[in-house]
Protein backbone atom coordinates (compact mmCIF):
# COMPACT_ATOMS: atom_id res chain seq x y z
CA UNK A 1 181.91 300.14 150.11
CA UNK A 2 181.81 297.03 152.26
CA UNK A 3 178.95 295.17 153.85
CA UNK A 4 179.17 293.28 157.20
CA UNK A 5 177.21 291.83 160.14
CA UNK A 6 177.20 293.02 162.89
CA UNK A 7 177.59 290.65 165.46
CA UNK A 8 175.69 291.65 168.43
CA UNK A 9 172.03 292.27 166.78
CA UNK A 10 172.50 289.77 163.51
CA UNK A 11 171.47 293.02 161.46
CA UNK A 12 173.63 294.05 158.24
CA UNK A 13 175.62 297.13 158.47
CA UNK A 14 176.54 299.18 155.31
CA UNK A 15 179.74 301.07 156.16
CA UNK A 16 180.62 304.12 153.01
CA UNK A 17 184.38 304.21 152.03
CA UNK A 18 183.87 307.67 150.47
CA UNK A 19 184.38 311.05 151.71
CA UNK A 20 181.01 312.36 152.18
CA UNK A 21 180.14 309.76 154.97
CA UNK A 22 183.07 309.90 157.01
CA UNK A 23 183.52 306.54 156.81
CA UNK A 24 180.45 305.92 159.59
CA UNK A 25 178.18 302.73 159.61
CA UNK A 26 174.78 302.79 159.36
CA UNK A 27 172.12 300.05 159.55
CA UNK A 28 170.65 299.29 156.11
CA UNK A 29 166.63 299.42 156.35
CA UNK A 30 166.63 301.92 159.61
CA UNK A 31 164.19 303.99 160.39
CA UNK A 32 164.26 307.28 162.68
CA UNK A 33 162.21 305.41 165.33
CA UNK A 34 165.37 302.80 165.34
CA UNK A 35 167.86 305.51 165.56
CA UNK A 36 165.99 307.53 168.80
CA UNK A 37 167.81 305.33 171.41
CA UNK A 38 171.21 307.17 171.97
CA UNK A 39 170.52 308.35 175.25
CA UNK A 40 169.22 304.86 176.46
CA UNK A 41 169.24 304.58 180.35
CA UNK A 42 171.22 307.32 180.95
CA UNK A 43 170.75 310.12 183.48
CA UNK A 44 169.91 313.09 182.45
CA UNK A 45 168.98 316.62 184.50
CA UNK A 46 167.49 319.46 182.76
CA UNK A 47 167.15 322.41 184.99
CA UNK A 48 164.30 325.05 183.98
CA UNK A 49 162.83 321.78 182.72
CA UNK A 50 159.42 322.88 183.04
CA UNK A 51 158.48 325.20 180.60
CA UNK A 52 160.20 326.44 177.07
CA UNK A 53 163.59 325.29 175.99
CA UNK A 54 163.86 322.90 178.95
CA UNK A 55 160.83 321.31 178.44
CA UNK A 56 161.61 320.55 175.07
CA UNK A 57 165.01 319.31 176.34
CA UNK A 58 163.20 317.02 178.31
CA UNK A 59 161.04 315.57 176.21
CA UNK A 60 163.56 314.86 173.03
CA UNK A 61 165.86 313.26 175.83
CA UNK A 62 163.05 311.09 177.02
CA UNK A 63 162.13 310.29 173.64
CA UNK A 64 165.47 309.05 173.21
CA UNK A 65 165.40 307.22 175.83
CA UNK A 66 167.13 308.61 178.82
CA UNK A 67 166.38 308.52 182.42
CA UNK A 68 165.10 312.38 182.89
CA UNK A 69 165.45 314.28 185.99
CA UNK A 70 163.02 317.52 185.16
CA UNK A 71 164.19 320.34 187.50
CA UNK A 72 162.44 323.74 187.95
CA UNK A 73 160.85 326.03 190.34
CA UNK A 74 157.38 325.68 189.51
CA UNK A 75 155.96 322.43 187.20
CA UNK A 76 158.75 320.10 187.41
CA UNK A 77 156.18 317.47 188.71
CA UNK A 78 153.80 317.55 186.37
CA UNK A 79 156.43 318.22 183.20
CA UNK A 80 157.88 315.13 184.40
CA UNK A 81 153.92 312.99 184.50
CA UNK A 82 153.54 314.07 180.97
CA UNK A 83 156.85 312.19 179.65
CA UNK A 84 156.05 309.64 177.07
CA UNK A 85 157.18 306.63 178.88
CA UNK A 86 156.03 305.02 181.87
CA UNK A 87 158.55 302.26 182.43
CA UNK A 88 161.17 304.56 183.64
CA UNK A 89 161.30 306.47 186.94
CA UNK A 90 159.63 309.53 187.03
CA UNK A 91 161.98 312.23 188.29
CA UNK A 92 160.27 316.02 189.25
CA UNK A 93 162.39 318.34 191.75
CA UNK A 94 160.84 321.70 192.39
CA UNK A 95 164.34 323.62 193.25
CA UNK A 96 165.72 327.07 193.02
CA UNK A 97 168.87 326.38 191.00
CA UNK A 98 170.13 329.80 192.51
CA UNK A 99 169.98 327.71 196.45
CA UNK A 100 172.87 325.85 196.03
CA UNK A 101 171.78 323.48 198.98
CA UNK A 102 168.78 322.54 196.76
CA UNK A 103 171.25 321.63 194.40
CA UNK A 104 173.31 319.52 196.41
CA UNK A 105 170.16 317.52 197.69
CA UNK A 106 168.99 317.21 194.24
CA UNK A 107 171.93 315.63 193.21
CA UNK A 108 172.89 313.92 196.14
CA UNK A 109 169.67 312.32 195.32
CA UNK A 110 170.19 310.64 191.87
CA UNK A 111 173.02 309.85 192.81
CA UNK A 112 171.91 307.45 195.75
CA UNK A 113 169.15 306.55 193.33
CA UNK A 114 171.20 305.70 190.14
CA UNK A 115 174.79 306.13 191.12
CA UNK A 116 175.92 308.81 188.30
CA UNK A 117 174.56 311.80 186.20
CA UNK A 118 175.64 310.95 182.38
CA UNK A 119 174.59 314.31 181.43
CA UNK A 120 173.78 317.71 183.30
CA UNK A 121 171.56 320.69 181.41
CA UNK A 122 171.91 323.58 182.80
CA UNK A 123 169.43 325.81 181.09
């Protein structure tokens, strides 16, 4: 094993050299909270957002950070009020996924707003 900086935060990375890590770096002292950022500012869409699986979806993408769009017939608004954090854009479309002009202007629509999707849930 080998221990370097890392240049960018100043923190010490531990990187394993034996076979049960798969040689992968990992930041000595980190806790989960630290390690819930790997969707950072990136757009996601859950469809059936609302309720169930996509709800859940929504929220563990939000919790890690992402920009969620919550998309569902009924509930999408207020699914998308109840994510935990209020510095990021609020995104609730009430759409029939089965209209595929709903789609279209759903999409068409982050994509003005944030120029890409980074990841697309179709549940």
């Amino acid at each position: 094993r080998f221990v370097a900086w890392d240049r960018e935060t100043t923190e010490e990375t531990e990187q394993c050299k034996d076979s049960n890590t798969d040689n992968r770096s990992r930041r000595k002292g980190s806790t989960y909270r630290s390690m819930k950022r790997r969707f950072e500012d990136k757009v996601v869409v859950v469809t059936g957002g609302a309720s169930g699986i996509g709800a859940a979806l929504s929220k563990a993408f939000d919790e890690e950070g992402a920009i969620v769009a919550v998309c569902d017939i009924r509930g999408a608004q207020i699914t998308a009020q109840s994510l935990t954090h209020p510095h990021r854009p609020l995104d609730g479309y009430e759409i029939d996924v089965t209209k595929c002009l709903e789609v279209r202007e759903m999409i068409s629509g982050l994509m003005r707003r944030y120029g890409r999707i980074d990841i697309y849930c179709s549940n």
